[in-house]
Protein backbone atom coordinates (compact mmCIF):
# COMPACT_ATOMS: atom_id res chain seq x y z
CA UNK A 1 -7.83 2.17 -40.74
CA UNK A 2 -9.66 0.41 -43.85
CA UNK A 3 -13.15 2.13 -45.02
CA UNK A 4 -15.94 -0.20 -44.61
CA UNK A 5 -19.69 -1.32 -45.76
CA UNK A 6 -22.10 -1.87 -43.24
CA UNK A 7 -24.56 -4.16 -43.80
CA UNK A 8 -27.60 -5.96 -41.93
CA UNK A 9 -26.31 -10.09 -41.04
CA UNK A 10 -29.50 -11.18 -42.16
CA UNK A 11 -29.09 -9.40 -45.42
CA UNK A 12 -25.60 -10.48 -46.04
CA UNK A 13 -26.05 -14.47 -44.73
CA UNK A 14 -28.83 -14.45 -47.44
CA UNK A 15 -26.37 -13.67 -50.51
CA UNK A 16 -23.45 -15.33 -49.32
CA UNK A 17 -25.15 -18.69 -48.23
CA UNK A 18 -25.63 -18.65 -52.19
CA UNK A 19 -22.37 -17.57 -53.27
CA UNK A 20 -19.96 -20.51 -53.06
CA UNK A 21 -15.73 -20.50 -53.94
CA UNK A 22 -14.96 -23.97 -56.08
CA UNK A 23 -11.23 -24.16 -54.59
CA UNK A 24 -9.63 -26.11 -57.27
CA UNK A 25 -11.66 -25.03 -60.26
CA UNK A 26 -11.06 -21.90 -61.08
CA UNK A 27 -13.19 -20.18 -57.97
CA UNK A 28 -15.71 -19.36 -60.27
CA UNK A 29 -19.00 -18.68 -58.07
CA UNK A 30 -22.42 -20.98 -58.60
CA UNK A 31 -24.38 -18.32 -59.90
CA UNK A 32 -22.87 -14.79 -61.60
CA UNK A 33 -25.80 -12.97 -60.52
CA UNK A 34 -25.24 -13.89 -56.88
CA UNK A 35 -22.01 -12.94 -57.33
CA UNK A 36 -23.15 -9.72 -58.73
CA UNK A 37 -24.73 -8.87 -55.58
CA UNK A 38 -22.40 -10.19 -53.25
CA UNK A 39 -19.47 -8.34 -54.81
CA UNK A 40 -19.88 -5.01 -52.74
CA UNK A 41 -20.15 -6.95 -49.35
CA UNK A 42 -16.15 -8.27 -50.39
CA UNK A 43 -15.10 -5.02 -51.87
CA UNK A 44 -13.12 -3.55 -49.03
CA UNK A 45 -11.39 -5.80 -46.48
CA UNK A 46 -13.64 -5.09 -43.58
CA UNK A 47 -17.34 -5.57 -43.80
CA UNK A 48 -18.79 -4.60 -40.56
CA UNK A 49 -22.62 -6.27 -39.55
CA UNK A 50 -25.27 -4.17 -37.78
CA UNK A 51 -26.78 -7.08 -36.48
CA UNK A 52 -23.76 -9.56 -36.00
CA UNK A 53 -23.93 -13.09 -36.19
CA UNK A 54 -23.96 -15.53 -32.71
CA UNK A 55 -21.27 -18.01 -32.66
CA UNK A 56 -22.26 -21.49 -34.51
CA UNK A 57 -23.87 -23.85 -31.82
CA UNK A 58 -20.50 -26.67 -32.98
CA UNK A 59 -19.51 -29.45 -31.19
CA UNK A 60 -16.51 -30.88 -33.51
CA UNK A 61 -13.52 -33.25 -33.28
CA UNK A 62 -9.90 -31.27 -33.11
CA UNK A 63 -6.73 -32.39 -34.34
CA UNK A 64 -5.74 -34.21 -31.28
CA UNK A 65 -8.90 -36.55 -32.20
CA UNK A 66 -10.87 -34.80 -28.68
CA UNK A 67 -14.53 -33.01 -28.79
CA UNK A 68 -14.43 -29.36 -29.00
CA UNK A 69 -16.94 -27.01 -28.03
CA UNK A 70 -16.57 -23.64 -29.96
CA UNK A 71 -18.75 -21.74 -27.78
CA UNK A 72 -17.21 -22.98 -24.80
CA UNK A 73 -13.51 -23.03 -26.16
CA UNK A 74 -13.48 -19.34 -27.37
CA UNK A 75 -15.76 -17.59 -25.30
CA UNK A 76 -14.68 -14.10 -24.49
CA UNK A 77 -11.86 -14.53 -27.07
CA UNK A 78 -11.08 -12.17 -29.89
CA UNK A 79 -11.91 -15.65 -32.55
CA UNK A 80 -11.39 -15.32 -36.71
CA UNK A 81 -13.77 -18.29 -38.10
CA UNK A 82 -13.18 -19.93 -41.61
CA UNK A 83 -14.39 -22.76 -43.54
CA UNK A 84 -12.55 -24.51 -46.15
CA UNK A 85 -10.52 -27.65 -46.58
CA UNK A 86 -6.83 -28.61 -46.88
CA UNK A 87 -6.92 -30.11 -50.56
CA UNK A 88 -7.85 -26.60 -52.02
CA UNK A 89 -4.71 -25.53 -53.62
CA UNK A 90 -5.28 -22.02 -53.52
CA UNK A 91 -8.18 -19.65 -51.73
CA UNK A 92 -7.78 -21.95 -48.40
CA UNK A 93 -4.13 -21.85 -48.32
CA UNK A 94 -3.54 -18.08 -48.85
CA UNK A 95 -6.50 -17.17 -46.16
CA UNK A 96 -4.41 -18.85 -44.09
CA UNK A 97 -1.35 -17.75 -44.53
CA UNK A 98 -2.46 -14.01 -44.83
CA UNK A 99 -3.83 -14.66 -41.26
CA UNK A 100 -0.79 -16.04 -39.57
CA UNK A 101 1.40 -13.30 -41.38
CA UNK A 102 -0.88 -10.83 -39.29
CA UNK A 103 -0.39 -12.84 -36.52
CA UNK A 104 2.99 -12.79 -36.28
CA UNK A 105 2.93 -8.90 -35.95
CA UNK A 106 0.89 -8.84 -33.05
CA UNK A 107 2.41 -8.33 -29.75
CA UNK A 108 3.25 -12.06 -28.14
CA UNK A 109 0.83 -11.45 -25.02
CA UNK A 110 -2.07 -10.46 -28.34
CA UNK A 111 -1.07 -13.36 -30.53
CA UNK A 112 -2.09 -15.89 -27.39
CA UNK A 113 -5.31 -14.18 -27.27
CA UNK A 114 -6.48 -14.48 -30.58
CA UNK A 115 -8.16 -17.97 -31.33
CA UNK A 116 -8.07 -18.60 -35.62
CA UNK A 117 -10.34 -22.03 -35.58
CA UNK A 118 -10.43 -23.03 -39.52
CA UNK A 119 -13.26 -25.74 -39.89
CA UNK A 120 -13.10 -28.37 -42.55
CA UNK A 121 -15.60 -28.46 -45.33
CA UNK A 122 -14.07 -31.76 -46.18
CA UNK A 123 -13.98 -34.01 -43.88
CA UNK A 124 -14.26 -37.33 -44.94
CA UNK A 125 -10.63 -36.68 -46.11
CA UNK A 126 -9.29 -34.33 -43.54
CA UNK A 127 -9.13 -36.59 -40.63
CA UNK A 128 -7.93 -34.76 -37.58
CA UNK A 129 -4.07 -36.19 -38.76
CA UNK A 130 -4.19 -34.68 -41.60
CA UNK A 131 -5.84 -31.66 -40.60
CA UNK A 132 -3.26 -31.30 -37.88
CA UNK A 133 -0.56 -31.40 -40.35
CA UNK A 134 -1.63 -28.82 -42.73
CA UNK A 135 -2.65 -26.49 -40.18
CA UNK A 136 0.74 -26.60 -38.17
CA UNK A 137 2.65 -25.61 -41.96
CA UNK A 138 0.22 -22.34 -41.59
CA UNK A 139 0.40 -21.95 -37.36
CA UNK A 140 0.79 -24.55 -35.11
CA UNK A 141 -1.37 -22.58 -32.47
CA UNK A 142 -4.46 -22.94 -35.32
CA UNK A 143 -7.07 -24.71 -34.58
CA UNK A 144 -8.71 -26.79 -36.73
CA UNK A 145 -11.82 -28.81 -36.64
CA UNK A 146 -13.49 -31.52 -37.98
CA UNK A 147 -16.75 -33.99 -38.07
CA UNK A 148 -19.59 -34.87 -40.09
CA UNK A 149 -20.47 -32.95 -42.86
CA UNK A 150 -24.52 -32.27 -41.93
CA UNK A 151 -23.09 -31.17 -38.29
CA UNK A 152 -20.42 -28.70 -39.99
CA UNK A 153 -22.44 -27.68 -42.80
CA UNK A 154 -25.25 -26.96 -39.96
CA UNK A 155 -22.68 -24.95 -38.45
CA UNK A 156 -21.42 -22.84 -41.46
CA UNK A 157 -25.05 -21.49 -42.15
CA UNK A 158 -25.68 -20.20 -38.61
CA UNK A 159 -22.92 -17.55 -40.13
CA UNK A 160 -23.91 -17.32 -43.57
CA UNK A 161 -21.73 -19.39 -44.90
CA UNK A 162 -22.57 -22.11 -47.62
CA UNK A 163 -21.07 -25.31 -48.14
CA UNK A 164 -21.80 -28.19 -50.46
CA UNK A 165 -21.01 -32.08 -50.12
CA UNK A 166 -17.64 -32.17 -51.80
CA UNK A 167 -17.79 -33.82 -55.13
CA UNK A 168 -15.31 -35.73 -57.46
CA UNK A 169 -14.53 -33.64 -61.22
CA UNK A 170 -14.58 -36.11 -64.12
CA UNK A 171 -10.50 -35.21 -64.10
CA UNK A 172 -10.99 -37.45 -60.62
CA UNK A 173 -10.58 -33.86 -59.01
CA UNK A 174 -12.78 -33.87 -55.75
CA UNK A 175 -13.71 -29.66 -55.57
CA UNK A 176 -15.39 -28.60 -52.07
CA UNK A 177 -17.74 -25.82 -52.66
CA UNK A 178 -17.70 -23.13 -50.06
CA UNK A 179 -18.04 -19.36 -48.78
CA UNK A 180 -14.65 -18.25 -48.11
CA UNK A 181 -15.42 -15.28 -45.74
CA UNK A 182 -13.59 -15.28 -42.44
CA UNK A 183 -15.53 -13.82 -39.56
CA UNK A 184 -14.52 -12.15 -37.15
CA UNK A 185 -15.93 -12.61 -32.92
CA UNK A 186 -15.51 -9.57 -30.77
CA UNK A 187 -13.73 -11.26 -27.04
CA UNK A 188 -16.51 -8.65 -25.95
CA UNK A 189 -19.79 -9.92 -26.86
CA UNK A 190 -19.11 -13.05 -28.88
CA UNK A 191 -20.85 -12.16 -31.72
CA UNK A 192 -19.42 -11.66 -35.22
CA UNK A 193 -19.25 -8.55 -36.34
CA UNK A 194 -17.04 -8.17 -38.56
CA UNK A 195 -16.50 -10.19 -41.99
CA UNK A 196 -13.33 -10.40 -44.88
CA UNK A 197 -13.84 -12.03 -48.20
CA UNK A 198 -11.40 -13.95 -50.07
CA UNK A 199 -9.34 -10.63 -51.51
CA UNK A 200 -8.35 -9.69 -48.22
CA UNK A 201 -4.07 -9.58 -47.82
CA UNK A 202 -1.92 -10.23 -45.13
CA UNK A 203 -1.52 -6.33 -44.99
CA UNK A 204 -5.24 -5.99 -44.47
CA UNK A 205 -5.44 -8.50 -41.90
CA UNK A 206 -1.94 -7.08 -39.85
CA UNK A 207 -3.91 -3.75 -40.02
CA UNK A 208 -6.87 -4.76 -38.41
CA UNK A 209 -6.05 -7.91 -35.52
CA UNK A 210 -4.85 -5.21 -32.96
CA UNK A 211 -8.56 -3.65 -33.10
CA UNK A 212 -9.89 -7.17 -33.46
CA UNK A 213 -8.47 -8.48 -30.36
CA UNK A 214 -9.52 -5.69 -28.21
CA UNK A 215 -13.29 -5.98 -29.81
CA UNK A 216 -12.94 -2.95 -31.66
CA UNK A 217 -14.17 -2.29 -35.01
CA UNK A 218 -11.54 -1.87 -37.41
């Protein structure tokens, strides 16, 4: 079992709705005091919430191009919620992968519980195709989600997560800024109570599902 930091959702949304990951650009934050601040809410894999956060209120279009309701979808299922985007060529793809590694390690009958929904922070280029593709390299049992960006942006804050319009680099790059902490949903109370930052490994993740998907806290 990992040690933890506690800390109060309201106090942690605050910092990390300010403390973005440029995927593509080095994943240098917007602001280094921010980060300053925000660096002992990532420094051990679990960061547990005394006041967790309620599911996002997100209606969004999945891969197979039909309306999901998060809420509805995942209620009363152990759920791991990320935002990023499939261009990102490094923070997005690892998170990810870590997770599915962890997956894999779970006991079949646990590994059908567990809902892993990753939400696009790009979407006028991840179309639910494309999305679908990316996410079935990683886990074919992913979900992933899609929409338009004021709806999923909406969304992202309701957990304290910040996102900003993707923009195109003078290189022609196009960088998506965004918080790259996965939260956790207990399949007990549907709230999310516990939170990883973008160090977290597979190992740290394959330690901690089996409490996850029984709503304990790891």
């Amino acid at each position: 079992m990992h040690s933890k930091k506690t800390v109060l959702a309201a106090a942690f949304a605050a910092v990390a709705a300010l403390t973005l990951s440029a995927c593509g650009s080095g994943g240098d934050p917007v602001d280094d005091s921010v980060a300053e601040v925000s660096s002992g809410a990532g420094s051990e894999p679990a960061t547990v919430l005394d006041q967790p956060f309620t599911k996002p209120d997100l209606v969004l279009t999945d891969t197979h191009g039909k309306k999901y309701d998060l809420r509805e979808r995942t209620k009363g299922k152990p759920t791991l919620i990320y935002f990023g985007y499939t261009n990102c060529p490094d923070v997005c793809p690892l998170t990810m992968s870590n997770i599915a590694i962890a997956k894999r390690a779970l006991p079949e009958a646990e590994q059908d519980k567990l809902q892993v929904v990753f939400v696009t922070t790009d979407p006028e280029r991840d179309t639910p195709a494309s999305l679908g593709s990316w996410l079935k390299a990683q886990d074919p049992d992913f979900t992933g989600l899609t929409g338009d960006f004021p709806t999923i942006q909406a969304g992202a804050r309701q957990i304290g997560i910040g996102i900003d319009p993707p923009k195109k680099e003078k290189d022609g790059t196009v960088v998506s800024m965004h918080g790259a902490q996965v939260v956790a949903f207990s399949p007990k109370t549907d709230k999310g109570y516990v939170l990883y930052g973008e160090d977290t490994t597979a190992e740290d993740y394959t330690e901690d599902l089996p409490e996850l998907v029984k709503g304990e806290t790891p």
